[in-house]
N, C-alpha and C. Protein backbone atom coordinates (compact mmCIF):
# COMPACT_ATOMS: atom_id res chain seq x y z
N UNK A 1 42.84 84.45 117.20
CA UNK A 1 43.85 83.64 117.84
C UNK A 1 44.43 84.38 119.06
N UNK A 2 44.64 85.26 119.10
CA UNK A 2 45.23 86.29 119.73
C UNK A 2 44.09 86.76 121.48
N UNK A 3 43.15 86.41 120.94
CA UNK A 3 42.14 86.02 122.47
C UNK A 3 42.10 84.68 122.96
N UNK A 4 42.06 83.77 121.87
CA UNK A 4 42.79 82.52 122.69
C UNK A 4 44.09 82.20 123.37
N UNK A 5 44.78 82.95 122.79
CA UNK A 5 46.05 83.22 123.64
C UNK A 5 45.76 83.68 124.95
N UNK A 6 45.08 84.97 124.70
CA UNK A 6 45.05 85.57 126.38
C UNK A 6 44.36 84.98 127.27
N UNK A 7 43.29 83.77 127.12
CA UNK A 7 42.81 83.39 127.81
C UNK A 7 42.98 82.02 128.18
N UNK A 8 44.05 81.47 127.36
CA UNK A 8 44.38 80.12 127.83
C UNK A 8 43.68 79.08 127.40
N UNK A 9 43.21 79.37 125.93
CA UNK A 9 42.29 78.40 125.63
C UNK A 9 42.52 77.78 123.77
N UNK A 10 42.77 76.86 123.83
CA UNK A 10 43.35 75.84 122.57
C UNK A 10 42.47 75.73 121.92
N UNK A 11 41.27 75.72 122.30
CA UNK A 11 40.33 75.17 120.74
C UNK A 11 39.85 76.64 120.11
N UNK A 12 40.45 77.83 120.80
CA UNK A 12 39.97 79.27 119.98
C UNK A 12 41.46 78.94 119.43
N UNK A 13 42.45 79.20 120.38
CA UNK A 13 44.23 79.24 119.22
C UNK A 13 43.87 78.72 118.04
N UNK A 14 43.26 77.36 117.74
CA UNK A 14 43.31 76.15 116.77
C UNK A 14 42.36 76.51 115.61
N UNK A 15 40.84 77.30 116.29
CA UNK A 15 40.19 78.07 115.50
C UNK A 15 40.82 79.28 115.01
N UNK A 16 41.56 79.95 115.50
CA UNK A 16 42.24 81.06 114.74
C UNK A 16 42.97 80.61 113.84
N UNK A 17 43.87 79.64 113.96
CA UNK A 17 44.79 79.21 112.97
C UNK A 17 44.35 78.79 111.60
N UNK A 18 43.35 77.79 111.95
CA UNK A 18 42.39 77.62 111.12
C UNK A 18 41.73 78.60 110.15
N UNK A 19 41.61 79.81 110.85
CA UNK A 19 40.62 80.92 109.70
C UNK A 19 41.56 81.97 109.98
N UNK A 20 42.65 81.70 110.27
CA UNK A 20 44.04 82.45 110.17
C UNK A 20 44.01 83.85 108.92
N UNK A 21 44.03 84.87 108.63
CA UNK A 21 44.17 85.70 107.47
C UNK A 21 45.33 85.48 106.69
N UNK A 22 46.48 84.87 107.32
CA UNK A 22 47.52 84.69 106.67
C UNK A 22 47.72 83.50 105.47
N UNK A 23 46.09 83.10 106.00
CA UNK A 23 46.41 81.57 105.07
C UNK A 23 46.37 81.52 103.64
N UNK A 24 45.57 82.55 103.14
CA UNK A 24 45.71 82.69 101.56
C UNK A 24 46.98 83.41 101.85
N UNK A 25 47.23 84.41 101.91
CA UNK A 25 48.96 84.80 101.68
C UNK A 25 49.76 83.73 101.26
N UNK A 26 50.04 82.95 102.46
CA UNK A 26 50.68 81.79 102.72
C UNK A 26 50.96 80.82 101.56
N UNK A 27 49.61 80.14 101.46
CA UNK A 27 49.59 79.44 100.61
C UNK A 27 49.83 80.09 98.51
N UNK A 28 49.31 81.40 99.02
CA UNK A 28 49.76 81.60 97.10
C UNK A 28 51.31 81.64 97.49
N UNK A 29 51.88 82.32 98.07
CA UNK A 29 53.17 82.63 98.06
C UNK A 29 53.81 81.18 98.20
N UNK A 30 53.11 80.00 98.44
CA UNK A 30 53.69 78.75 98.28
C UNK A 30 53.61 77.93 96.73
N UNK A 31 52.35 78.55 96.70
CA UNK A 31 52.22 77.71 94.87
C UNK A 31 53.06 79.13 94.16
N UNK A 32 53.34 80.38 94.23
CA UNK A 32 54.62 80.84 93.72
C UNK A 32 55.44 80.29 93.85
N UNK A 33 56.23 79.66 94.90
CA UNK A 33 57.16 79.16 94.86
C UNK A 33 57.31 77.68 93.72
N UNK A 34 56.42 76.91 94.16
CA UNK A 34 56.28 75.80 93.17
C UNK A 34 56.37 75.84 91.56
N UNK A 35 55.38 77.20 91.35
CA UNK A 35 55.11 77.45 90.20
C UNK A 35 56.60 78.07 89.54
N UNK A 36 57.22 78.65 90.25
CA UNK A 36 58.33 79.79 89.71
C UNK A 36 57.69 80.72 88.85
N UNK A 37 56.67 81.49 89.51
CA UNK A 37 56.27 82.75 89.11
C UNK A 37 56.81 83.64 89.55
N UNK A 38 57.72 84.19 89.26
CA UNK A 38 57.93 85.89 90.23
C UNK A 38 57.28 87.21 90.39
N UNK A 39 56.16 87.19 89.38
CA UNK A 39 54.74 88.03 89.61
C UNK A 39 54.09 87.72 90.94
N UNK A 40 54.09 86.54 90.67
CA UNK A 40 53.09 85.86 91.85
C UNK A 40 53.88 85.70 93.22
N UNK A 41 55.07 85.69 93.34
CA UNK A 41 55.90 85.83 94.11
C UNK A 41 55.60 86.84 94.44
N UNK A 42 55.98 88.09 94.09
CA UNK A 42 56.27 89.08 94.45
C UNK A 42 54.91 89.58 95.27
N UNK A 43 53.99 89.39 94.88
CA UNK A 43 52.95 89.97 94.83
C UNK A 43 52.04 89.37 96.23
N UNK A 44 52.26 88.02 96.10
CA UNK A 44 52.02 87.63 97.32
C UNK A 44 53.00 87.55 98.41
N UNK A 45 54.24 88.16 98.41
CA UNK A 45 55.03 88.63 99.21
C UNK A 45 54.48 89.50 100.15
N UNK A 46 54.43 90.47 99.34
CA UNK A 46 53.82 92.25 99.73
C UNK A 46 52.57 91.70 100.41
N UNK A 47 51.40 90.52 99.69
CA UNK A 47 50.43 90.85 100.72
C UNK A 47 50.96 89.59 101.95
N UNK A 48 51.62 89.14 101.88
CA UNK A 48 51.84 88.35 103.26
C UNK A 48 52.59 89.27 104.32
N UNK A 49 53.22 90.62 103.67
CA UNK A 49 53.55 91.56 104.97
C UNK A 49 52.95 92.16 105.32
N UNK A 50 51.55 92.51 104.20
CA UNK A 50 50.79 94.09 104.87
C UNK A 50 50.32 92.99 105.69
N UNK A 51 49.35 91.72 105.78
CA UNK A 51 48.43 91.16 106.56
C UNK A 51 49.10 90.84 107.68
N UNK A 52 50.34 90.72 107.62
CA UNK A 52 51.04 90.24 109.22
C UNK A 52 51.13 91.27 110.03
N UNK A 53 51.90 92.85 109.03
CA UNK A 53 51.71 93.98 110.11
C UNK A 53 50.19 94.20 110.86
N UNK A 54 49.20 94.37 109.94
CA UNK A 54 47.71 94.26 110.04
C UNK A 54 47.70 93.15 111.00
N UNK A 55 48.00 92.52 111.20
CA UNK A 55 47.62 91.01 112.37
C UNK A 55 48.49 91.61 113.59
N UNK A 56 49.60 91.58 113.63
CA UNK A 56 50.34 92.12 114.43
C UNK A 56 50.11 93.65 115.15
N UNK A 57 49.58 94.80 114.35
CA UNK A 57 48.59 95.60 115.12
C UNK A 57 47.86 95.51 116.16
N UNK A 58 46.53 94.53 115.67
CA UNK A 58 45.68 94.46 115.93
C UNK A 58 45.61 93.93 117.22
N UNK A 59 46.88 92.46 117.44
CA UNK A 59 47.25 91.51 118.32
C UNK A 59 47.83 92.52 119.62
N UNK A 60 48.31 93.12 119.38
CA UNK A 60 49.40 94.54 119.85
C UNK A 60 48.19 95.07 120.98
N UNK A 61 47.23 95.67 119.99
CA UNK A 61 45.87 96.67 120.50
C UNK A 61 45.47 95.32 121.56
N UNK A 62 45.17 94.46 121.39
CA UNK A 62 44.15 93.38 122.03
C UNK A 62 45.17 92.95 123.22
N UNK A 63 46.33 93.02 123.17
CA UNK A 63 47.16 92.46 124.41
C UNK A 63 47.08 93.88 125.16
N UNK A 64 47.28 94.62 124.61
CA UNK A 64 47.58 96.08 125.80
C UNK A 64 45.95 96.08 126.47
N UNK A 65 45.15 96.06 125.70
CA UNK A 65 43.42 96.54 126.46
C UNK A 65 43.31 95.19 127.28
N UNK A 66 43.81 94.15 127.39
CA UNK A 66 43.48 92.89 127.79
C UNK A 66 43.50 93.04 129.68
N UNK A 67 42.55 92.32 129.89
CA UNK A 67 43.06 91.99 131.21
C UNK A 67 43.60 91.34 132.17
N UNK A 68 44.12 90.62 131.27
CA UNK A 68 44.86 88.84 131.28
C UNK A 68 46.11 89.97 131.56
N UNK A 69 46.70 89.37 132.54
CA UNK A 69 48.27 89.58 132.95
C UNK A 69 49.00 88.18 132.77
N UNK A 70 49.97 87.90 132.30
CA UNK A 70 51.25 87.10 132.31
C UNK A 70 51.25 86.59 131.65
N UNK A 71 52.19 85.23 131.33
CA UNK A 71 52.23 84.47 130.42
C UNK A 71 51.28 82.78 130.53
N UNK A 72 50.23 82.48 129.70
CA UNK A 72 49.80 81.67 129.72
C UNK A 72 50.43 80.59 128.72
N UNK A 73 49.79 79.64 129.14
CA UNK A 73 50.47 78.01 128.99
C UNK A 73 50.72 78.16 126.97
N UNK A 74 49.17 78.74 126.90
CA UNK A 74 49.37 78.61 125.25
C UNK A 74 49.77 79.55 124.98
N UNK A 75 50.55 80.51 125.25
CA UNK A 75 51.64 81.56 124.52
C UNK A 75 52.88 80.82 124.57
N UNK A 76 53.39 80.50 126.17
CA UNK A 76 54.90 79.43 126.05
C UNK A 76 54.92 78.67 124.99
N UNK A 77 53.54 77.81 125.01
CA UNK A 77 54.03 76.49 124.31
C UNK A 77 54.36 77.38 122.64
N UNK A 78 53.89 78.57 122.45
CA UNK A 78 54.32 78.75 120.74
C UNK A 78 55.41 79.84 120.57
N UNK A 79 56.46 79.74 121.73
CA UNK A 79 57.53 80.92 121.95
C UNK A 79 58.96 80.00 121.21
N UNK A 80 58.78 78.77 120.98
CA UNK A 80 59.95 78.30 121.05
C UNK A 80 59.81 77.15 119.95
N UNK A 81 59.79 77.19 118.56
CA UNK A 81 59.25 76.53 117.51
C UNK A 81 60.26 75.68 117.15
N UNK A 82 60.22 74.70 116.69
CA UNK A 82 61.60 73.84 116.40
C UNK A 82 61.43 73.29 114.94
N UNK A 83 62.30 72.10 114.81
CA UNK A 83 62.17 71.76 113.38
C UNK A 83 61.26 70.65 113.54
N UNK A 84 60.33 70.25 114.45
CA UNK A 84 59.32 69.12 114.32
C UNK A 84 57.98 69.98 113.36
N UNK A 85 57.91 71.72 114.27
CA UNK A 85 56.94 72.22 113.73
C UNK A 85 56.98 72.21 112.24
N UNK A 86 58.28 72.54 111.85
CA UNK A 86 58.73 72.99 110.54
C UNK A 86 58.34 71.72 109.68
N UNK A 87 58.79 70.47 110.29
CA UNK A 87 58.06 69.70 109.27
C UNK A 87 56.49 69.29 109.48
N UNK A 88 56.08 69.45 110.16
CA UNK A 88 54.49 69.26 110.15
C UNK A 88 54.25 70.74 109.05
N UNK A 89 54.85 71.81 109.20
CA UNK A 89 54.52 72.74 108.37
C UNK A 89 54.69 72.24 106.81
N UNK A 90 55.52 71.69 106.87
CA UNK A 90 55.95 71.56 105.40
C UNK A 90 55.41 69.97 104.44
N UNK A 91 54.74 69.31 105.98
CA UNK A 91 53.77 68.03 105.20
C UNK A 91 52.78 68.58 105.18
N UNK A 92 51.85 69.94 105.52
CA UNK A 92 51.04 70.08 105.29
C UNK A 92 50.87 71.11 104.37
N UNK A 93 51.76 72.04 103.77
CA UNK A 93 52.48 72.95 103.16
C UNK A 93 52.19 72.27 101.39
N UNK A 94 53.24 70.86 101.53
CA UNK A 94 52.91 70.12 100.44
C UNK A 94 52.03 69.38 100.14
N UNK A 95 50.94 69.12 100.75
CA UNK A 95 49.79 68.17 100.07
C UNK A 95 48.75 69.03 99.82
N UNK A 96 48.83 70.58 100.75
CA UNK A 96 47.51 71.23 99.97
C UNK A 96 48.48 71.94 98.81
N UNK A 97 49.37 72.64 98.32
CA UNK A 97 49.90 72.67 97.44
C UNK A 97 50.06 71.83 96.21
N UNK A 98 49.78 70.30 96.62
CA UNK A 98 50.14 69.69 95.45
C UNK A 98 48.49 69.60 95.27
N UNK A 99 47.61 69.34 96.29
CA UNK A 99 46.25 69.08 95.36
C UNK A 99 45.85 70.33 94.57
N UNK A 100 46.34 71.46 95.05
CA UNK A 100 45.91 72.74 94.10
C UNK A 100 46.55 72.69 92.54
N UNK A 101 48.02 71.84 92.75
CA UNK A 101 49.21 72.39 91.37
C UNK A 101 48.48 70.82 90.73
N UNK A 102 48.20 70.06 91.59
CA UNK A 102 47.88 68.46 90.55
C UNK A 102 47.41 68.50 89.27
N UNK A 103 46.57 69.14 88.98
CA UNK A 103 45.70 69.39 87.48
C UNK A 103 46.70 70.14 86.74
N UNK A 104 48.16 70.96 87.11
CA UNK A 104 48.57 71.32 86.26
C UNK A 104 50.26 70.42 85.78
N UNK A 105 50.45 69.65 86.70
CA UNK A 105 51.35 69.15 86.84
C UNK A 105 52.03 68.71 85.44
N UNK A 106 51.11 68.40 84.38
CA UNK A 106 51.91 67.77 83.15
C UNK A 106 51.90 68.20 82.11
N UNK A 107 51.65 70.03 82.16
CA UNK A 107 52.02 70.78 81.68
C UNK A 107 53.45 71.69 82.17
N UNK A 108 54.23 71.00 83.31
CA UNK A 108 54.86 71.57 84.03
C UNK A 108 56.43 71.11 83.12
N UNK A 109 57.39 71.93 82.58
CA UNK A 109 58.45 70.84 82.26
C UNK A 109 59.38 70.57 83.27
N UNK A 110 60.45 70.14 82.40
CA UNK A 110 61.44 69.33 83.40
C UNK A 110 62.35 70.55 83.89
N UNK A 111 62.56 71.87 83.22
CA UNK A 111 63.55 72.73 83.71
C UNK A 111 62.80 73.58 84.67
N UNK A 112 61.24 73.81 84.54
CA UNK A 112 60.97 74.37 85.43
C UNK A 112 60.49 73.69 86.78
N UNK A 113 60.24 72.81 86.85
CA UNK A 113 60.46 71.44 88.06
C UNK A 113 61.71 71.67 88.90
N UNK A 114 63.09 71.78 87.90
CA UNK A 114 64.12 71.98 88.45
C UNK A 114 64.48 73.47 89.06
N UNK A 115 63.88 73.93 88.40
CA UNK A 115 63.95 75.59 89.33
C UNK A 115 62.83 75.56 90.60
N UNK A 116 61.87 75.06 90.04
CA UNK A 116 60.96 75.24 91.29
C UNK A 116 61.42 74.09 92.69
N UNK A 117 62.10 73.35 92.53
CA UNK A 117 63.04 72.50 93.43
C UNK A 117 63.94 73.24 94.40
N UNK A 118 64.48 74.18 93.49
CA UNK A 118 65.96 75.14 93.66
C UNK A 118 65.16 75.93 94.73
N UNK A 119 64.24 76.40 94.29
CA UNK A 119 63.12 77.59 95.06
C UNK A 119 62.94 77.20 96.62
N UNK A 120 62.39 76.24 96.51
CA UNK A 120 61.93 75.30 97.87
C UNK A 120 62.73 74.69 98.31
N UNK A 121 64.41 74.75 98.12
CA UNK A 121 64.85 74.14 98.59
C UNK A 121 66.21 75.33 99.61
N UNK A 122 65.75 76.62 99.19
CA UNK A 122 66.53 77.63 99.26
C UNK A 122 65.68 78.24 100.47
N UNK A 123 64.30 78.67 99.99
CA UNK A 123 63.26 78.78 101.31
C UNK A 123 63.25 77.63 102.75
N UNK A 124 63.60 76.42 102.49
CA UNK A 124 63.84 75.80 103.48
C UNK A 124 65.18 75.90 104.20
N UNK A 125 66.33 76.25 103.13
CA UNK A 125 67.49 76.24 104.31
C UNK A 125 67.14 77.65 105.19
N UNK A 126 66.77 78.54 105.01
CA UNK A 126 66.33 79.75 105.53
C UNK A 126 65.43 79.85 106.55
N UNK A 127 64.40 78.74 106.44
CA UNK A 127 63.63 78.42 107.43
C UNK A 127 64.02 77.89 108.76
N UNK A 128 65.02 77.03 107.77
CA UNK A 128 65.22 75.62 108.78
C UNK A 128 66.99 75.57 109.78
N UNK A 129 67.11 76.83 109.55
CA UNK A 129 68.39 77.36 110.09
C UNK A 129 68.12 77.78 111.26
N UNK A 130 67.23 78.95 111.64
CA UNK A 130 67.06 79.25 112.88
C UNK A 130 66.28 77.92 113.94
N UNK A 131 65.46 77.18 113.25
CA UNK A 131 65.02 76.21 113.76
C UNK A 131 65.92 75.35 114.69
N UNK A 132 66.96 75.29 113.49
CA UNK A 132 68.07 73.83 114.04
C UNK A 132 68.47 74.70 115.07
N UNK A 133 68.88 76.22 115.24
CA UNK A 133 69.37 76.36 116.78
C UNK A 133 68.30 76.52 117.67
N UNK A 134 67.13 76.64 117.80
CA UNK A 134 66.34 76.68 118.32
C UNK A 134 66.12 75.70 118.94
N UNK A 135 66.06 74.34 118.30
CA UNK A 135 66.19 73.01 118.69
C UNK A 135 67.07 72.45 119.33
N UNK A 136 68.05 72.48 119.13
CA UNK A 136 69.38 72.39 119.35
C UNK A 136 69.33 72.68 121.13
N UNK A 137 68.96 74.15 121.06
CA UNK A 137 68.96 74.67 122.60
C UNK A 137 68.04 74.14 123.39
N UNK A 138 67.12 73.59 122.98
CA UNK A 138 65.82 72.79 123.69
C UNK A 138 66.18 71.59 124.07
N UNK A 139 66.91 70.93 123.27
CA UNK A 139 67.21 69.59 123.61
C UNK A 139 68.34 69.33 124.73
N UNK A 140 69.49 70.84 124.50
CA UNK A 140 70.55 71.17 125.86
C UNK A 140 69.46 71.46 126.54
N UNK A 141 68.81 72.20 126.78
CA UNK A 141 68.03 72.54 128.12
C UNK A 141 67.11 71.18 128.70
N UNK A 142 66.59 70.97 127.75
CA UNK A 142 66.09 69.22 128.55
C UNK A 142 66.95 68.39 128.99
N UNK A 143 68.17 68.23 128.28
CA UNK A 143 69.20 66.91 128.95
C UNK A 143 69.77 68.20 130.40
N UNK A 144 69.77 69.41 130.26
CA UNK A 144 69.98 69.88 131.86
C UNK A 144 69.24 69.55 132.70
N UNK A 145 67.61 69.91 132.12
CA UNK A 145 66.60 69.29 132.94
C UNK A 145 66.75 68.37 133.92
N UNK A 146 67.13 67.18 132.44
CA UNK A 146 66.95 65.86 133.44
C UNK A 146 67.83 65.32 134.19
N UNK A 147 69.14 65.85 134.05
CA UNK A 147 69.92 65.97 135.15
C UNK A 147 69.79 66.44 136.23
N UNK A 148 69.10 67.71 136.21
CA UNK A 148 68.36 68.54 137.82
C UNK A 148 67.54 67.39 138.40
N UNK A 149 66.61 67.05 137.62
CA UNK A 149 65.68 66.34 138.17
C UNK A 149 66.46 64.94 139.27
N UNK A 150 67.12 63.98 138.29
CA UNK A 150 67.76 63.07 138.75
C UNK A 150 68.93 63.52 140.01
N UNK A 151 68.95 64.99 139.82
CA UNK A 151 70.48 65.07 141.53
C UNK A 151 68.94 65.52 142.41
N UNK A 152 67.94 66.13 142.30
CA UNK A 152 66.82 66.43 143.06
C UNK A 152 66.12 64.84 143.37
N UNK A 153 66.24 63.87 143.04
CA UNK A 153 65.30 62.89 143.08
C UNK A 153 66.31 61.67 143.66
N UNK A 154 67.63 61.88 143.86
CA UNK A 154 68.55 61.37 144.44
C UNK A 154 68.35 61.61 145.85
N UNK A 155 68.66 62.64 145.95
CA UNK A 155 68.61 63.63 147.68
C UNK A 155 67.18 63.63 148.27
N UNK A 156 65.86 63.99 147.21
CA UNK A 156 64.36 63.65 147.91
C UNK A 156 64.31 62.38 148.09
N UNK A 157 64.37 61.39 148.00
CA UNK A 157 63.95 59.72 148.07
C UNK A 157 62.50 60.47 148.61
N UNK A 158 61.68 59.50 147.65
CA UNK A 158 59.73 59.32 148.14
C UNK A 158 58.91 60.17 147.52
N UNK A 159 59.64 61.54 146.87
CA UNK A 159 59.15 63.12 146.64
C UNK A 159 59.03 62.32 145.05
N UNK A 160 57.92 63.51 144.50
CA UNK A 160 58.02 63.59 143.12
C UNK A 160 58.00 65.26 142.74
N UNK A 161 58.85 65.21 141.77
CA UNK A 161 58.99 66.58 141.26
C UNK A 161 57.76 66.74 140.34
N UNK A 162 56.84 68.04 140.89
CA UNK A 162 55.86 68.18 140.34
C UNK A 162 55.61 69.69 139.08
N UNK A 163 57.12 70.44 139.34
CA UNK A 163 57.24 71.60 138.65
C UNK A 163 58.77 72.02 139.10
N UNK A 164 59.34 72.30 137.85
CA UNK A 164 60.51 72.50 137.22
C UNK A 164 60.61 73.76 137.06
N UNK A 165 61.50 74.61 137.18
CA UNK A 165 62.19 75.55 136.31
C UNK A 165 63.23 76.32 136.53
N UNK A 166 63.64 76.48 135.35
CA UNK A 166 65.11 76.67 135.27
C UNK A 166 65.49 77.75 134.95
N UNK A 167 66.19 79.31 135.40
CA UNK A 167 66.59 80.32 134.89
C UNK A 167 68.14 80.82 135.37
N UNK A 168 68.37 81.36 133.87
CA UNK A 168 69.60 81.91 133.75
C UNK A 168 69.82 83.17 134.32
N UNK A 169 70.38 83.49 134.84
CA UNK A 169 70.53 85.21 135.61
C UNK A 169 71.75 85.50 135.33
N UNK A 170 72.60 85.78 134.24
CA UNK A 170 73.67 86.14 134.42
C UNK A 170 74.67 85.12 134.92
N UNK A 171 75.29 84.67 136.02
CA UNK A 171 76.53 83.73 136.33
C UNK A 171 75.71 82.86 136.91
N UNK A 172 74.73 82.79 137.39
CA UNK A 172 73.95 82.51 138.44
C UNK A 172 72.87 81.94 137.84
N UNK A 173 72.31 80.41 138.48
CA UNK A 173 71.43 79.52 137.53
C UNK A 173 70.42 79.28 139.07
N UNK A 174 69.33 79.68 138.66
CA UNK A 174 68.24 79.79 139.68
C UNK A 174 67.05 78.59 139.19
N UNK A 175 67.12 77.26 140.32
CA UNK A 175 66.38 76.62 140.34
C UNK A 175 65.01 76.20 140.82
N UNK A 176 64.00 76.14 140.54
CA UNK A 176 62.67 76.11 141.31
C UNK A 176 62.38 74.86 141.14
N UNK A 177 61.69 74.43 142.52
CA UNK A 177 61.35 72.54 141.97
C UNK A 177 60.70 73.04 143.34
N UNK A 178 59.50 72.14 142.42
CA UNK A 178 58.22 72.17 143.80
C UNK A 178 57.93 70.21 143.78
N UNK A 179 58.10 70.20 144.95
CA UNK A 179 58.27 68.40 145.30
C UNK A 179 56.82 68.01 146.27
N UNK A 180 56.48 66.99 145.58
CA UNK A 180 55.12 66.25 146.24
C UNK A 180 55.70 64.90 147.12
N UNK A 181 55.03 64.99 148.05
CA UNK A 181 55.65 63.58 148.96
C UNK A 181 54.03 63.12 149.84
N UNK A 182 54.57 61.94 149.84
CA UNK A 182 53.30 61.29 151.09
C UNK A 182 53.09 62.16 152.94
């Protein structure tokens, strides 16, 4: 994933994600959760950190030797995660989870249903906390957006704004707008 990054290219990102190392981690440490195992918890805890440091190494080594300078389109787009991701994470989170737990489901009782509820529902406010400000700030920065745009598209009459951007400097808000006209 981490060479699709540097090179600006989505169908390697999508293939990495895909054969991602994190994904067994991931996923036991999700049917722990379901299950309310704390063996299995625990255990797939520990390996969902060694494999991230191990990923994160490696990613580390491959950006420094790289010869790609700056930031490409597919690094931005995954700098700034919100709660749309979070629920695509978590519809897809629960249906391969449930086809794995399905065969055990009615051996499952009713108190441990209710703990494993408690579980997933404790992992999500945790998740879904930094998200909401994350989001939160995306959605202020777009309604600024589109205010720039609209006092820029007032004053151009004919122009179209073809690139945006917006930075904070301290007191000082530095605008770039590159305008297309006939």
């Amino acid at each position: 994933m981490a060479l699709g990054l540097i090179i600006n290219n989505a169908a390697v990102v999508i293939g990495g994600m895909i054969t991602a190392p994190l994904l067994w981690p991931i996923l036991a440490l999700a049917l722990a959760v379901i299950k309310g195992n704390g063996r299995l918890f625990k255990k797939s805890f520990f390996t969902f950190l060694k494999a991230s440091f191990i990923i994160f190494l490696v990613s580390f080594v491959i950006g420094v030797f790289s010869p790609f300078l700056g930031d490409s389109h597919e690094v931005l787009l995954r700098t700034q995660p919100t709660l749309f991701e979070l629920f695509i994470a978590l519809a897809a989170g629960f249906v391969g989870a449930f086809a794995i737990a399905y065969t055990k489901l009615s051996a499952t009782g009713k108190s441990k249903a209710a703990s494993n509820i408690s579980w997933f529902v404790i992992f999500l406010i945790i998740v879904a906390a930094p998200l909401t400000l994350v989001t939160r700030n995306i959605i202020k920065e777009n309604g600024e957006r589109n205010i720039i745009r609209d006092v820029i598209s007032e004053y151009t009459v004919g122009t179209k704004i073809t690139d945006l951007s917006v930075n904070d400097i301290g007191k000082v808000v530095v605008i770039n707008a590159t305008l297309r006209s006939s």
